[in-house]
Protein backbone atom coordinates (compact mmCIF):
# COMPACT_ATOMS: atom_id res chain seq x y z
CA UNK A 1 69.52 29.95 16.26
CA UNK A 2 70.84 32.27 18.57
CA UNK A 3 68.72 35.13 20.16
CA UNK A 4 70.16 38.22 22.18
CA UNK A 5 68.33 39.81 24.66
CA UNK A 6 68.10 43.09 23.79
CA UNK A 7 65.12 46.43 24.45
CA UNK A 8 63.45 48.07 21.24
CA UNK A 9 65.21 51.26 21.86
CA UNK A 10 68.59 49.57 21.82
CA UNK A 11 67.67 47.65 18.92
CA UNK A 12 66.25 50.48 16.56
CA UNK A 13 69.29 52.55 17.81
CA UNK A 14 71.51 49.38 16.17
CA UNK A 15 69.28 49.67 13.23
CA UNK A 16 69.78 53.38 12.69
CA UNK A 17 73.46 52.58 12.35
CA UNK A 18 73.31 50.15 10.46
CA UNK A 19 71.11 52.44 8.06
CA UNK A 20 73.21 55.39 8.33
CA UNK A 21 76.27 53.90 7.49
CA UNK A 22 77.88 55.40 3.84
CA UNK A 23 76.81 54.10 1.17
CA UNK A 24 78.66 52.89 -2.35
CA UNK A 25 78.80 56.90 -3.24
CA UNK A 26 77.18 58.38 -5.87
CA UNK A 27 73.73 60.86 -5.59
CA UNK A 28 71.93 60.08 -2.33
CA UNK A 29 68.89 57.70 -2.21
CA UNK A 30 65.80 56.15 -0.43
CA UNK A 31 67.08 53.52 1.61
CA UNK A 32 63.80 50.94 2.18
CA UNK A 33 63.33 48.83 5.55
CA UNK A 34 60.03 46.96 5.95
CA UNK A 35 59.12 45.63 9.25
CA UNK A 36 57.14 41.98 8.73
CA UNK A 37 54.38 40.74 11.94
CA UNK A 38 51.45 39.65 12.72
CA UNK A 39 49.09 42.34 13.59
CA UNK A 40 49.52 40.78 17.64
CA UNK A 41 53.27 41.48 17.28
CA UNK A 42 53.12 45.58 17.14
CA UNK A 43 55.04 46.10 14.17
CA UNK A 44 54.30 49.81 14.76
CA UNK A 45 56.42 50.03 18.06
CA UNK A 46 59.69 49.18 16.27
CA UNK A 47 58.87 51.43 13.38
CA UNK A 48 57.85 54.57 16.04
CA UNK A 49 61.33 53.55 17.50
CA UNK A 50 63.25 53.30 14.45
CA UNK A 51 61.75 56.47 13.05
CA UNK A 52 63.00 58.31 15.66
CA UNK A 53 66.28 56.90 16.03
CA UNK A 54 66.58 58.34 12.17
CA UNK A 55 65.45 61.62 12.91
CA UNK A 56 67.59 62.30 16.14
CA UNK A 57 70.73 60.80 12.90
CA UNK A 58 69.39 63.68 10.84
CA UNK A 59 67.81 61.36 8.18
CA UNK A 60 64.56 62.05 6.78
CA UNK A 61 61.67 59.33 7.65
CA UNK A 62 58.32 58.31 6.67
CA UNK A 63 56.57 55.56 8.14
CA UNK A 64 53.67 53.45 6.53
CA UNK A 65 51.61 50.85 7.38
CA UNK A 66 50.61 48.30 5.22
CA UNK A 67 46.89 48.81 7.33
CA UNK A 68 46.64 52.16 4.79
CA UNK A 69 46.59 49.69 1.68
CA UNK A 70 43.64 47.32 2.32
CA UNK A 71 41.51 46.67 -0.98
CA UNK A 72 37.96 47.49 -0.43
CA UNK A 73 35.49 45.15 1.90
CA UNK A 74 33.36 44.16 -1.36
CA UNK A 75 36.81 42.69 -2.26
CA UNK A 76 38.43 41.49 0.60
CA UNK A 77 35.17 39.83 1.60
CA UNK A 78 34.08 38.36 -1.88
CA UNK A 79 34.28 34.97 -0.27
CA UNK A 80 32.98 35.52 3.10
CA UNK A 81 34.25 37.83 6.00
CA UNK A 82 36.92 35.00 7.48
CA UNK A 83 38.34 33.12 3.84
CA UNK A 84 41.85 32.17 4.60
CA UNK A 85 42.82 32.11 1.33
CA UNK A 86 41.61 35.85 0.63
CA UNK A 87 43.31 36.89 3.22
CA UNK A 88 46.45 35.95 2.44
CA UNK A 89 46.15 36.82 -1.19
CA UNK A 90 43.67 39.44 -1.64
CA UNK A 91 42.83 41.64 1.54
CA UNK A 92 46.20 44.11 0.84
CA UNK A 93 46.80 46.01 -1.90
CA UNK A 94 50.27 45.07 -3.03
CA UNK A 95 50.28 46.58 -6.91
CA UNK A 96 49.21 50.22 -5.04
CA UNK A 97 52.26 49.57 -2.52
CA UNK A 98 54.32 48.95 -5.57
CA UNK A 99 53.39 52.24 -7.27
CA UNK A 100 52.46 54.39 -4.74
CA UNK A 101 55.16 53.66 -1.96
CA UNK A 102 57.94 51.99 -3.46
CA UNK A 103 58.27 53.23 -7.46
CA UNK A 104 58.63 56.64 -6.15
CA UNK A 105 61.94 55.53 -3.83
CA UNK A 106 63.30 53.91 -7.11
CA UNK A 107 66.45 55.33 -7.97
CA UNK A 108 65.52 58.33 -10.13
CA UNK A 109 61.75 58.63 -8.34
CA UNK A 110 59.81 61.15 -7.56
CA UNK A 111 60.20 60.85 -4.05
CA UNK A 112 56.52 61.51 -3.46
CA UNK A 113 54.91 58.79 -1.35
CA UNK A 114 51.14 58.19 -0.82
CA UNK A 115 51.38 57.11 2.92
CA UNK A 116 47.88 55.38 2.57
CA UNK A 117 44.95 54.91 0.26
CA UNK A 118 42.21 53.36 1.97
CA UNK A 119 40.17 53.50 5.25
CA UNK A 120 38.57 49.79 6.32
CA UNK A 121 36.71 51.51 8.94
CA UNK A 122 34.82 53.86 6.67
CA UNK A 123 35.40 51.64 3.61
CA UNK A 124 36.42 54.63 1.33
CA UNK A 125 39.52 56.35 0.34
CA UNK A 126 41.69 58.22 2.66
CA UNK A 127 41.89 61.56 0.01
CA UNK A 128 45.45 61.92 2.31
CA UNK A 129 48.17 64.18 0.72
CA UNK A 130 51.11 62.59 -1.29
CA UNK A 131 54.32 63.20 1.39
CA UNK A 132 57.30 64.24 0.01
CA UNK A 133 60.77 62.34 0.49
CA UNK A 134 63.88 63.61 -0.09
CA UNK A 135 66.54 61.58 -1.30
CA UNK A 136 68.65 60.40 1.47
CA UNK A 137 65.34 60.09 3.48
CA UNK A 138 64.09 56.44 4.87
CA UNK A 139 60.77 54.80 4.29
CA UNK A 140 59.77 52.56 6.52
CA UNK A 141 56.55 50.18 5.55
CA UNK A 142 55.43 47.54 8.34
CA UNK A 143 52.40 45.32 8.91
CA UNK A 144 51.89 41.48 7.59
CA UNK A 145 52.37 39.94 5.35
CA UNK A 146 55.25 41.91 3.64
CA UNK A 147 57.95 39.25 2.95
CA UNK A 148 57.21 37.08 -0.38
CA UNK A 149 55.93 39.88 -2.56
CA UNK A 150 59.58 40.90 -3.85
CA UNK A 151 59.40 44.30 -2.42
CA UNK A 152 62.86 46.10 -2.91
CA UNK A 153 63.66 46.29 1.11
CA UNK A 154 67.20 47.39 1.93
CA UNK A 155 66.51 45.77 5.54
CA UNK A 156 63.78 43.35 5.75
CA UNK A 157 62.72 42.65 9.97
CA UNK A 158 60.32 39.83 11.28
CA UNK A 159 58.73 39.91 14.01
CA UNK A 160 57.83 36.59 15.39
CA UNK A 161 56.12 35.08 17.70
CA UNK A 162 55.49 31.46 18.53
CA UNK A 163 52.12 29.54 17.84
CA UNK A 164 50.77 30.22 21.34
CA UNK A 165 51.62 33.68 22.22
CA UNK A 166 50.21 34.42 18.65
CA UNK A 167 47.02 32.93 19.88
CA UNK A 168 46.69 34.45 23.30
CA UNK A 169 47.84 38.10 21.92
CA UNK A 170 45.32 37.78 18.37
CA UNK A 171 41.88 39.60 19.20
CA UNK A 172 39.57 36.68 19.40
CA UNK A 173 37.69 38.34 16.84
CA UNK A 174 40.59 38.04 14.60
CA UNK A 175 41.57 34.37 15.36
CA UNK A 176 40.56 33.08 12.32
CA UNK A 177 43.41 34.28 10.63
CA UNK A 178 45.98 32.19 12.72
CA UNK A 179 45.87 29.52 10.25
CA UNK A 180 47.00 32.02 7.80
CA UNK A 181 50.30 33.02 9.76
CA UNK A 182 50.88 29.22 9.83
CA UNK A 183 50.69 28.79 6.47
CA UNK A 184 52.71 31.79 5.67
CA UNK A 185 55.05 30.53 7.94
CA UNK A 186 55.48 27.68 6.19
CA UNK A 187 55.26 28.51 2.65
CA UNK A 188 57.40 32.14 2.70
CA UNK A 189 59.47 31.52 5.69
CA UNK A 190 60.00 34.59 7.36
CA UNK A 191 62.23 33.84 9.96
CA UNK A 192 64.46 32.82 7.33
CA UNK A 193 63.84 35.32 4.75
CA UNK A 194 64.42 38.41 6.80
CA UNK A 195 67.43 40.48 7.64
CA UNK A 196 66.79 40.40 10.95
CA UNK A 197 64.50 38.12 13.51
CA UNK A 198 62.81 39.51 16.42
CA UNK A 199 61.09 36.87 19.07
CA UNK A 200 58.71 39.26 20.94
CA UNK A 201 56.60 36.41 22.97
CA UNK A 202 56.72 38.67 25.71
CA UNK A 203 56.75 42.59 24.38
CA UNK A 204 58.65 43.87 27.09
CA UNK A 205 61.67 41.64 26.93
CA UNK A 206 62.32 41.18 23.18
CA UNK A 207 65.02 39.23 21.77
CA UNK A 208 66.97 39.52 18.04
CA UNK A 209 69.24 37.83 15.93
CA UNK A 210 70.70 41.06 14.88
CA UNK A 211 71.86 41.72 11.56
CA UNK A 212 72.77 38.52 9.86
CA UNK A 213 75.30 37.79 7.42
CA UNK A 214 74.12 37.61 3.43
């Protein structure tokens, strides 16, 4: 596999493009990029600098974190505060990113986006506003975990790192979810999967596939 050195700047600008290129014609729509990494990997940088590659194109954005969808902690923690298992399969909310994020960018939505539901440091709802997309505009979702669940991505990006910078970048409170990045590894392939690979071992020098063939 071959990896190009590239900076985040450069690489959201050559994501922008790629994004802002005409489409098949017709009435415009949501275009859909989601942004796959371990929380270590800083998903969020690329989506801050994708975002704002968009906007300086003219191109509506709205960003969302798959952090805003947790289920509740009497759920996520139903089989103890550090269950692999749970984690992988319970802890987000995937049917609420279905209707809430991605059935309104369907063709013929609403356009009106909940950009997050729930708070896991106060363990309630976050009441926040719907936000309002306009055709045309991009949404951009990013966190873990995303690849696997057949969400309707127009650009899918992974973020990867390897086994030990994963480990020396995880808070060690959060370590006990390593072996649930291995598995998903493994069993969803996300190196493969994506669009696009990122190797961000070190954060300041990133490297990327770019976009790869279909």
């Amino acid at each position: 596999m071959k990896l190009e050195a590239i900076t985040w700047q450069r690489m959201a600008e050559r994501l922008a493009g790629h994004l802002d290129a005409p489409g098949e014609g017709g009435a415009p729509t949501w275009r859909r990029v989601g942004i796959d990494g371990a929380p270590a990997a800083g998903t969020g940088v690329l989506a801050g600098e994708l975002a704002e590659a968009l906007r300086v194109r003219g191109r509506s954005v709205l960003v969302v974190a798959a952090g805003g969808f947790l289920r509740p902690a009497s759920l996520r923690f139903e089989f103890g505060r550090e269950d692999v298992d749970a984690y992988l399969g319970g802890w987000y909310d995937t049917g609420a990113l279905w209707r809430e994020v991605f059935a309104p960018t369907d063709p013929g939505g609403s356009g009106r986006v909940l950009p997050d539901l729930w708070d896991p440091v106060t363990d309630r709802a976050t009441r926040s506003p719907y936000t309002e997309l306009p055709p045309g505009g991009v949404l951009i979702v990013h966190g873990p975990l995303l690849l696997g669940h057949w969400f309707p991505f127009d650009l899918s990006v992974h973020v990867s790192l390897s086994a030990g910078a994963l480990g020396r970048r995880t808070d060690p409170a959060e370590r006990w979810t390593l072996p649930a990045y291995a598995r998903y590894a493994r069993e969803v392939g996300p190196e493969s999967a994506a669009d696009v690979l990122v190797r961000a071992d070190d954060p300041r020098h990133p490297a990327w596939t770019g976009l790869r063939q279909p």
